[in-house]
N, C-alpha and C. Protein backbone atom coordinates (compact mmCIF):
# COMPACT_ATOMS: atom_id res chain seq x y z
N UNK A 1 131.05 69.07 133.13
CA UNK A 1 131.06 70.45 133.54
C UNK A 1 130.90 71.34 132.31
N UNK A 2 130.37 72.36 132.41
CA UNK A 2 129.70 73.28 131.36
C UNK A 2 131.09 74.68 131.22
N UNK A 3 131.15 74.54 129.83
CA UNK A 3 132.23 75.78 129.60
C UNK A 3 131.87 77.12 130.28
N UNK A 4 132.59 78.04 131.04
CA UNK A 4 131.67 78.74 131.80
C UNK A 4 131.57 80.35 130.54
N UNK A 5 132.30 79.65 129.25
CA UNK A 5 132.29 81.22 128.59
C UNK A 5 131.38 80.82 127.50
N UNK A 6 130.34 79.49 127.38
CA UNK A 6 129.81 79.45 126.32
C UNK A 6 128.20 80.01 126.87
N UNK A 7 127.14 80.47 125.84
CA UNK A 7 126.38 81.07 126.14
C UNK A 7 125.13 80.21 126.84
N UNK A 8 124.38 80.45 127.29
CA UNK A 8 123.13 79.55 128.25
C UNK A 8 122.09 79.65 126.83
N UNK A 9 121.48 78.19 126.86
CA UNK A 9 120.95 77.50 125.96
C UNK A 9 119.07 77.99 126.71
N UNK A 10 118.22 78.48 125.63
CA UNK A 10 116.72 78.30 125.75
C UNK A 10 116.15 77.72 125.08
N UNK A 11 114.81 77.57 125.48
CA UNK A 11 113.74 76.92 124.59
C UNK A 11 113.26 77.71 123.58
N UNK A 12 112.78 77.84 122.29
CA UNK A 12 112.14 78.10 121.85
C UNK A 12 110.81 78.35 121.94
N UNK A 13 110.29 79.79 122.20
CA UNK A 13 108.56 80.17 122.24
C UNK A 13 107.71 78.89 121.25
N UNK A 14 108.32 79.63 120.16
CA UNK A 14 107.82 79.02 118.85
C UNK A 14 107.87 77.53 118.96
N UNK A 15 108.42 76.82 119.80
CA UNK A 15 108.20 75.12 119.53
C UNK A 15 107.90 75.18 120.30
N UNK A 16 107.32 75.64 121.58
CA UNK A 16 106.32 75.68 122.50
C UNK A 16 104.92 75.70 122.25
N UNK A 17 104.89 76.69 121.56
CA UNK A 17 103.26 77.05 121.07
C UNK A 17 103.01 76.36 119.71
N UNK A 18 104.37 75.58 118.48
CA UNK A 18 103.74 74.81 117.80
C UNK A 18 103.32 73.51 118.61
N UNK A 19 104.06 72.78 119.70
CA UNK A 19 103.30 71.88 120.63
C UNK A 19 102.17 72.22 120.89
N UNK A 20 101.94 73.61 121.88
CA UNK A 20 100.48 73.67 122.22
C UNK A 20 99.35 73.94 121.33
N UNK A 21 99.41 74.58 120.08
CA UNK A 21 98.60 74.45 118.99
C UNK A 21 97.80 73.08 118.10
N UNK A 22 99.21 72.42 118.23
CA UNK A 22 99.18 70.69 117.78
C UNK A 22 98.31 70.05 119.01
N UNK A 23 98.30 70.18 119.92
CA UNK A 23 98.06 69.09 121.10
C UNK A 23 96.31 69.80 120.30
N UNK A 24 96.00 71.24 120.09
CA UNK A 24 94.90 71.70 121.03
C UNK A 24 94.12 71.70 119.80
N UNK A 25 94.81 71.37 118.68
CA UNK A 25 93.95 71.05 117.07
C UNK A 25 93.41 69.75 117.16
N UNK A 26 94.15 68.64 117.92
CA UNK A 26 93.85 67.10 117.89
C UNK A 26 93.34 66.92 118.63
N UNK A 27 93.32 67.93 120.06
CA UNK A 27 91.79 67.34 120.77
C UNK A 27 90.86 68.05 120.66
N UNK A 28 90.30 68.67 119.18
CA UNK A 28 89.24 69.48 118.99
C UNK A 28 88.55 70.72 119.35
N UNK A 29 89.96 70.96 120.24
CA UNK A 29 89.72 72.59 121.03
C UNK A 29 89.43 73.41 119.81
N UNK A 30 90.70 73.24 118.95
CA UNK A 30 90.69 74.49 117.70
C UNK A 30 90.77 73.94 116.93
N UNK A 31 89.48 72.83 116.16
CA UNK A 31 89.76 72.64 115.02
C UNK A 31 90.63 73.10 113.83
N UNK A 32 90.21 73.79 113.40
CA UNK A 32 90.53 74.62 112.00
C UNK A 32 91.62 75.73 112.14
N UNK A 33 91.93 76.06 113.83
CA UNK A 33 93.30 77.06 113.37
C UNK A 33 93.88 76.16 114.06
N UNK A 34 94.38 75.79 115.05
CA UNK A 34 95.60 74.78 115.58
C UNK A 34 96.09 73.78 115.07
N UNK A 35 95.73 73.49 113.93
CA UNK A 35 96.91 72.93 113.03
C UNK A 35 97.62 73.40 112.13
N UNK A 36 96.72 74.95 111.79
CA UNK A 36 97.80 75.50 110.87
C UNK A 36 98.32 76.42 111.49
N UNK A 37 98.01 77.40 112.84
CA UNK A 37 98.81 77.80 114.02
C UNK A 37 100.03 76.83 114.23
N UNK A 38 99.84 75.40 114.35
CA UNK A 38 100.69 74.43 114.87
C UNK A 38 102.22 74.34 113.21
N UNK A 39 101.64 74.11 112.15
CA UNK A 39 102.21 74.08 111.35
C UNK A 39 103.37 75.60 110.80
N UNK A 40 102.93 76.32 110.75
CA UNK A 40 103.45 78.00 110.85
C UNK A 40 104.66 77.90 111.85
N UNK A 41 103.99 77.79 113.14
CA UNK A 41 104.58 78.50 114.05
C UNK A 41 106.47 77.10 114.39
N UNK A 42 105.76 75.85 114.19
CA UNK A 42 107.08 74.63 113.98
C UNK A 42 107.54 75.22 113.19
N UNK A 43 107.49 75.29 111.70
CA UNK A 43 108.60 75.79 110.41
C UNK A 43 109.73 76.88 111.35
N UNK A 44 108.40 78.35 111.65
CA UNK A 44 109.47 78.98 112.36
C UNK A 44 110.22 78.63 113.39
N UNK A 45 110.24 77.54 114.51
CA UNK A 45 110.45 77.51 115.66
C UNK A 45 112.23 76.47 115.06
N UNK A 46 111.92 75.53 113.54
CA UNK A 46 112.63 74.93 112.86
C UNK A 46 114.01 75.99 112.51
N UNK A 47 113.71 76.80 111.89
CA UNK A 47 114.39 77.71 111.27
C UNK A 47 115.21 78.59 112.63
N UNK A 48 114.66 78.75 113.61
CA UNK A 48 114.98 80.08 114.50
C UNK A 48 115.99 78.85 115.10
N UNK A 49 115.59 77.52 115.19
CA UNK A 49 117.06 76.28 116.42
C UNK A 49 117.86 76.72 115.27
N UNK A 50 117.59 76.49 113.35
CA UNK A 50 118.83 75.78 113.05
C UNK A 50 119.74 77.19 112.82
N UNK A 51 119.21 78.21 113.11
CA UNK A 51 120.02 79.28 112.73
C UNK A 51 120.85 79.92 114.13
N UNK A 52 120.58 79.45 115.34
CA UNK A 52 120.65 79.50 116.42
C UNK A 52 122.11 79.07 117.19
N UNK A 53 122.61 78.17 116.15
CA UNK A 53 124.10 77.05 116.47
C UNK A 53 124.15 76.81 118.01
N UNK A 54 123.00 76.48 118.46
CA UNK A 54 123.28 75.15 119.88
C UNK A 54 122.37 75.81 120.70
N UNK A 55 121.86 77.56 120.54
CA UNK A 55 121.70 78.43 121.45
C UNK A 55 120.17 78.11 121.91
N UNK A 56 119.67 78.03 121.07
CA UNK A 56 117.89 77.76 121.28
C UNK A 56 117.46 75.86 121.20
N UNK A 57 116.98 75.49 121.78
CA UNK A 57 116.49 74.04 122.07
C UNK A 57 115.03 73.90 121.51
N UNK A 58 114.42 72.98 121.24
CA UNK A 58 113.24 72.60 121.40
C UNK A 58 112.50 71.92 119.89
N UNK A 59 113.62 71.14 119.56
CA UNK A 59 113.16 70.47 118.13
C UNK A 59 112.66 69.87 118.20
N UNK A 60 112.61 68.74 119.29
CA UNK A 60 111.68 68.02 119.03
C UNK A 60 110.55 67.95 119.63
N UNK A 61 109.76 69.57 120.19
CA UNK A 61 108.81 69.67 120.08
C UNK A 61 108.45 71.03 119.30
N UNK A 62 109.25 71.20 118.54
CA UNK A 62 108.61 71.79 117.16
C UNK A 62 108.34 70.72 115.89
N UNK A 63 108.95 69.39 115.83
CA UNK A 63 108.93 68.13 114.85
C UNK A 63 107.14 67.98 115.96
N UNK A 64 106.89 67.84 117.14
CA UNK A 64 105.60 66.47 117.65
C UNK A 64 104.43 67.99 117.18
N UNK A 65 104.68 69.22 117.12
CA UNK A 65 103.94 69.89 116.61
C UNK A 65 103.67 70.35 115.12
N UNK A 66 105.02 69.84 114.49
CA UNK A 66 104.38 69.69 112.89
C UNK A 66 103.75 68.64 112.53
N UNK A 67 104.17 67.17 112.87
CA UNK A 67 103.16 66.41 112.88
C UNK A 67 101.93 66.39 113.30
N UNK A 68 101.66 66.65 114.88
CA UNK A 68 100.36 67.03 115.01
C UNK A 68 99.65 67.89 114.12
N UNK A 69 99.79 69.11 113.67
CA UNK A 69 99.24 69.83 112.55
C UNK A 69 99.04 69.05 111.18
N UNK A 70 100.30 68.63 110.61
CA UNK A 70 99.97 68.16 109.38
C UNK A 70 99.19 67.07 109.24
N UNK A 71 99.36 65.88 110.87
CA UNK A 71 97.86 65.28 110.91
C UNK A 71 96.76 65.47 110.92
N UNK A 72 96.71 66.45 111.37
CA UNK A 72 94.80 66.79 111.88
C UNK A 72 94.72 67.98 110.54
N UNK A 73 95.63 68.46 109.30
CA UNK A 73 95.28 68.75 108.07
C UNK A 73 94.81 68.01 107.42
N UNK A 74 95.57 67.08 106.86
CA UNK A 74 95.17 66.03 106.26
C UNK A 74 93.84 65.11 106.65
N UNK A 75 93.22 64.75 107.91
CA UNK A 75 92.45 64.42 108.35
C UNK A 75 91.20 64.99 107.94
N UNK A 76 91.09 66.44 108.45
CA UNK A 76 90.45 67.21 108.22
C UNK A 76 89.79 67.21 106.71
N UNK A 77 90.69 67.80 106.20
CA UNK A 77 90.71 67.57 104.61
C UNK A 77 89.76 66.28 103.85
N UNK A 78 90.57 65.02 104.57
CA UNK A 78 89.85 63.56 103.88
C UNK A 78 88.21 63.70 104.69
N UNK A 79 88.02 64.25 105.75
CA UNK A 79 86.82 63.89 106.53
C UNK A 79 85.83 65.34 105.36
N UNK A 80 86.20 66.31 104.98
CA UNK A 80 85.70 67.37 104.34
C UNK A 80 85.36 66.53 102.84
N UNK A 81 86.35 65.70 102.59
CA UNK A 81 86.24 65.54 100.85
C UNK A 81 84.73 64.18 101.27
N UNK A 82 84.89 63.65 102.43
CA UNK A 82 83.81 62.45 102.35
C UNK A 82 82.57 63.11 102.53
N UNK A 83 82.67 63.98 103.51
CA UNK A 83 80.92 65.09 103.79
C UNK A 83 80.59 65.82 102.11
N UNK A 84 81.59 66.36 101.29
CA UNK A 84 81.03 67.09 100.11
C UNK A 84 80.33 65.93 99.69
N UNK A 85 81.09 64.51 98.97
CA UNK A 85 80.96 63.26 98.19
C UNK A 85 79.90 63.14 99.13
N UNK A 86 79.44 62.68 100.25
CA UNK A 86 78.24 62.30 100.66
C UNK A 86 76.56 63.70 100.71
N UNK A 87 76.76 64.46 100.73
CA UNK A 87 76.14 65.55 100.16
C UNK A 87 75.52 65.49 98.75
N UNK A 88 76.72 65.51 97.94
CA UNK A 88 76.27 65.17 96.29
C UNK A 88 75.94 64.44 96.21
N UNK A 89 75.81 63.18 96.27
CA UNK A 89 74.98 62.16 96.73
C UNK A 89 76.17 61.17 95.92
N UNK A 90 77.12 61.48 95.70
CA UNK A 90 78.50 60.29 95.57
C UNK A 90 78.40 58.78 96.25
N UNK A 91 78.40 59.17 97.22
CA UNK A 91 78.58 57.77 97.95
C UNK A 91 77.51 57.80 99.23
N UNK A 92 77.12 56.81 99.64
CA UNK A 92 75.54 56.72 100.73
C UNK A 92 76.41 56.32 102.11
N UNK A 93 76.06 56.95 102.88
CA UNK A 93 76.32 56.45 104.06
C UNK A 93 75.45 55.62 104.98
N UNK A 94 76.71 55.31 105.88
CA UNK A 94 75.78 53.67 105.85
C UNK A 94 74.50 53.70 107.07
N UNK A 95 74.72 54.39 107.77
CA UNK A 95 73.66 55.51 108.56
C UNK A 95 72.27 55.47 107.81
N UNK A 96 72.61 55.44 106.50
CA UNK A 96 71.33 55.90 105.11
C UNK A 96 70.69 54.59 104.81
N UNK A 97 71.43 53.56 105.01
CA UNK A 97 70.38 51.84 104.47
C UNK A 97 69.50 51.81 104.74
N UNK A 98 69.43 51.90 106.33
CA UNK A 98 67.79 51.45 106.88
C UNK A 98 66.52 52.18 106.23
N UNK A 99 67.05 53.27 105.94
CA UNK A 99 65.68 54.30 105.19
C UNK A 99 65.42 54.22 103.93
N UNK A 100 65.96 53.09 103.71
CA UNK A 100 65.74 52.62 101.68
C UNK A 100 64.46 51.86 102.01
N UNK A 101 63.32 52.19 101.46
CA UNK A 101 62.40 50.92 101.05
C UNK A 101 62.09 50.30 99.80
N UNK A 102 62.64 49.41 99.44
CA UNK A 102 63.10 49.10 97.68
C UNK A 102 61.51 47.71 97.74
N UNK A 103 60.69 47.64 98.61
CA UNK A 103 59.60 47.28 98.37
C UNK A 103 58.98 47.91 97.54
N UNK A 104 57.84 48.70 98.08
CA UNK A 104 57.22 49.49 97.52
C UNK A 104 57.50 50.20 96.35
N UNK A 105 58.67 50.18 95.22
CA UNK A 105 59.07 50.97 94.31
C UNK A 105 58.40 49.93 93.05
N UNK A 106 57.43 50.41 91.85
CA UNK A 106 56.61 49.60 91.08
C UNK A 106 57.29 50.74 89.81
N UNK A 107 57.27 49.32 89.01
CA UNK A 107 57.58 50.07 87.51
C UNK A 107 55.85 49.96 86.38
């Protein structure tokens, strides 16, 4: 049974919408802002439970929305650093073999 003089417990906006930002960065809806929408808005949604003492809920979907964000950063990021490196001509992709003809090249 619930104390009837303690206060009624909510969810947090903010770990709501860092969930829905996270979900909507990783399935490519919003690349490039819904993970750092997702990342922002968890910290705050972090900060607003722990300052909250019992009153606001929803950590652990402000935690599945910082992960989602800081995954699809990092992702992002490594898939950006391989397109520059393959651009500069760093590393060949493998897409690129078949169009080598190392016949025909005479010294």
């Amino acid at each position: 049974m619930q104390n009837p003089y303690s206060s009624p417990t909510r969810t947090s906006v903010m770990a709501i919408i860092s969930l829905i930002t996270g979900i909507l960065g990783f399935v490519q809806v919003l690349p490039v802002i819904g993970p750092i929408a997702a990342i922002i808005t968890g910290h705050m949604a972090k900060s607003e439970i722990k300052k909250s003492n019992g009153t606001v809920t929803g950590g652990g979907m402000a935690t599945a929305g910082l992960i989602l964000g800081y995954l699809m950063l990092v992702l992002g990021l490594c898939l950006t650093c391989v397109l520059v490196a393959a651009i500069a001509g760093l590393i060949t992709l493998p897409f690129a073999i078949p169009f080598v003809d190392t016949g025909s090249f005479q010294f």
